[in-house]
C-alpha atoms as a PDB file:
ATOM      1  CA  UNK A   1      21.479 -80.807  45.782  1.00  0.00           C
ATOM      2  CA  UNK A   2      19.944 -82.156  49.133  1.00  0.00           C
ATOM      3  CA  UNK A   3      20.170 -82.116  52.909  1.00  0.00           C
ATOM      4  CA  UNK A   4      22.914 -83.986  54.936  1.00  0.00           C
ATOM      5  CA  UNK A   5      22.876 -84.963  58.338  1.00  0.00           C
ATOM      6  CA  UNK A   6      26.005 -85.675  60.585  1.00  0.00           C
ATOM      7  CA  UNK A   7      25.689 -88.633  62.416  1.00  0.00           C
ATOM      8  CA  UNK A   8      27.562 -89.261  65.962  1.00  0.00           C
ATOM      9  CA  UNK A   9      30.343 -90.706  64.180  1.00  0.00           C
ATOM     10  CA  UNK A  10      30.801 -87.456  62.176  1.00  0.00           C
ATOM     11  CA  UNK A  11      30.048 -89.119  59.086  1.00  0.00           C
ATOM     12  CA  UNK A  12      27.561 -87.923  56.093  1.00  0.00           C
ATOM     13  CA  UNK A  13      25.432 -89.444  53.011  1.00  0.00           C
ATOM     14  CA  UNK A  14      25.759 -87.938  50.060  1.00  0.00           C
ATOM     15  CA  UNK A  15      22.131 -87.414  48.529  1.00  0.00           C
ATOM     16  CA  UNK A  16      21.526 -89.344  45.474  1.00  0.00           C
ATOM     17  CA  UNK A  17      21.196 -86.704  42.799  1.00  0.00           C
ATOM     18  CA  UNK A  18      24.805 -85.963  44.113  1.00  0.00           C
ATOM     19  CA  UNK A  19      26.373 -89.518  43.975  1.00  0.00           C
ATOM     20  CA  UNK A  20      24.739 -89.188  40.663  1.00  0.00           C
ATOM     21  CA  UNK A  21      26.107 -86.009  39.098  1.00  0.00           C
ATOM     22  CA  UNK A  22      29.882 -86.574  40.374  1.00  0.00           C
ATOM     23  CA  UNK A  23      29.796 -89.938  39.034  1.00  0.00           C
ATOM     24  CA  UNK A  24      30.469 -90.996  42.695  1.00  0.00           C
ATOM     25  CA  UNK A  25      30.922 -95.038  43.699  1.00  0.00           C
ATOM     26  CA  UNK A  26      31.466 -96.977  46.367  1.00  0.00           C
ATOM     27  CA  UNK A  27      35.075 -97.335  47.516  1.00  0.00           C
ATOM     28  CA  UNK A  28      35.544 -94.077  45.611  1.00  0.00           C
ATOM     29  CA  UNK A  29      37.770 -90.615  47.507  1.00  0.00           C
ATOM     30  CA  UNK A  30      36.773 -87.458  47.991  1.00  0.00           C
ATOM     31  CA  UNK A  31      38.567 -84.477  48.365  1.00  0.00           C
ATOM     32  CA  UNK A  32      36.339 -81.466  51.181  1.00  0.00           C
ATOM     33  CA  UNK A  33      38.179 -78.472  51.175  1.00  0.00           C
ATOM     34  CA  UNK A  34      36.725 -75.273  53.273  1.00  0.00           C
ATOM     35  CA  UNK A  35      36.012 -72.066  51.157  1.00  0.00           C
ATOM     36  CA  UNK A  36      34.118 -68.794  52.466  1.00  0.00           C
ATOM     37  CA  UNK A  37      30.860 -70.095  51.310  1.00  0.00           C
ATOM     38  CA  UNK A  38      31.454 -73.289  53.193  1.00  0.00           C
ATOM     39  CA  UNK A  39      32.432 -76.790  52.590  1.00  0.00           C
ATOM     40  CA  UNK A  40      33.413 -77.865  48.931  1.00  0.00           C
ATOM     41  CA  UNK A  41      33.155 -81.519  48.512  1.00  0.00           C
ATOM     42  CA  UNK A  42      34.977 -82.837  45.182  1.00  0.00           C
ATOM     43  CA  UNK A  43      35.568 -86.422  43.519  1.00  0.00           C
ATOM     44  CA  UNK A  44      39.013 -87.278  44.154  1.00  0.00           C
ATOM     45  CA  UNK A  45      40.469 -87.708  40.096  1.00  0.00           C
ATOM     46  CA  UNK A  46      43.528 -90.431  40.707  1.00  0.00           C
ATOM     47  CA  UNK A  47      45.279 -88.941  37.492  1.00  0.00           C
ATOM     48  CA  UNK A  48      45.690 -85.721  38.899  1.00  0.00           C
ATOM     49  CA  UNK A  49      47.711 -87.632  42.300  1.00  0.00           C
ATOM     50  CA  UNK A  50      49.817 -89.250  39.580  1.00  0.00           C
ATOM     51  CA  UNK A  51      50.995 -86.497  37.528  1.00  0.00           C
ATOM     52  CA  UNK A  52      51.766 -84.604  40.856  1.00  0.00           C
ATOM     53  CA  UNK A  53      53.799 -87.097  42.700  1.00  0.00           C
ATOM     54  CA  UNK A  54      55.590 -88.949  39.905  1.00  0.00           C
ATOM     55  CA  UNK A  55      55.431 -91.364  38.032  1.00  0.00           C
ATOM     56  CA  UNK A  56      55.234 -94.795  39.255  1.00  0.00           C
ATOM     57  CA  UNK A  57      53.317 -97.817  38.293  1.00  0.00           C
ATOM     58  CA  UNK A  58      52.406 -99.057  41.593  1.00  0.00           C
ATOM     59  CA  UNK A  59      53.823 -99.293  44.989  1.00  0.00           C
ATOM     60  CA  UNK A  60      55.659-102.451  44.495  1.00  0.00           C
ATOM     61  CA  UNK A  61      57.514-100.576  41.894  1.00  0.00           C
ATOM     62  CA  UNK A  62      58.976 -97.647  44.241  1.00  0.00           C
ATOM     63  CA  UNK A  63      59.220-100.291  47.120  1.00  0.00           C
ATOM     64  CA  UNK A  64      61.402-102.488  44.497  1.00  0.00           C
ATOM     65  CA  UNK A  65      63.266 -99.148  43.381  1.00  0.00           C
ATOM     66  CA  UNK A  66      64.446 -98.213  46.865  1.00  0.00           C
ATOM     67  CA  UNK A  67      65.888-102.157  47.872  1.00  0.00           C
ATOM     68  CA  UNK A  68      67.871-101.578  44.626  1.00  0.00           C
ATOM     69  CA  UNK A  69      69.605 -98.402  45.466  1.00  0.00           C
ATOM     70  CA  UNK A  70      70.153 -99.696  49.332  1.00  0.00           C
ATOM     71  CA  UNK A  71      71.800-102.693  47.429  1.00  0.00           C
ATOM     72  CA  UNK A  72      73.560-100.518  45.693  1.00  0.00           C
ATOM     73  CA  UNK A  73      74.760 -98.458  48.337  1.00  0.00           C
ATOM     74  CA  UNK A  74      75.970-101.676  50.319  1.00  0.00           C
ATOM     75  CA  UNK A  75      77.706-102.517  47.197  1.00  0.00           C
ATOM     76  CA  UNK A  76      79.797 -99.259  46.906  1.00  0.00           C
ATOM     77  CA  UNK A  77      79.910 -99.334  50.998  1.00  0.00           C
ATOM     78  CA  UNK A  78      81.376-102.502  51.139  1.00  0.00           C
ATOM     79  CA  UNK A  79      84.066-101.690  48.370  1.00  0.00           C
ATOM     80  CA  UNK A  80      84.948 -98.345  49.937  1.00  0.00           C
ATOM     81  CA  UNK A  81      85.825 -99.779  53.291  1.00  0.00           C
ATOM     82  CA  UNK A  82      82.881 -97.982  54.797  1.00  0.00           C
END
């Protein structure tokens, strides 16, 4: 592992064996999380997001989902006088 340096924006390059072992790519997330020892910087795994918040496709899928049931709602609103 190497040396980083904070610039005045607060912002850090990873050293290159680093990028390197993690796998790590541009446009890629990571996860820092503070321990005892210090900062732990991990490679944020998308699968893990998924299987923790549910389990839709995209976001046009949930965004779709949610007109439906406020269509629905109306629907039921509507014929209920309310």
């Amino acid at each position: 592992m190497g040396m980083m340096k904070v610039t005045r924006n607060y912002q850090v390059t990873l050293p290159k064996d680093s990028r390197k072992l993690l796998n790590i790519k541009v446009g890629d997330i990571l996860l820092a999380s503070q321990k005892e020892e210090g900062l732990v910087i991990k490679k944020f795994e998308e699968d893990v997001v998924k299987a923790a918040a549910g389990t839709w496709k995209s976001v046009e899928d949930s965004v779709k989902y949610v007109r439906e049931m406020r269509a629905e709602y109306a629907k039921r609103a509507k014929r209920l006088g309310i």
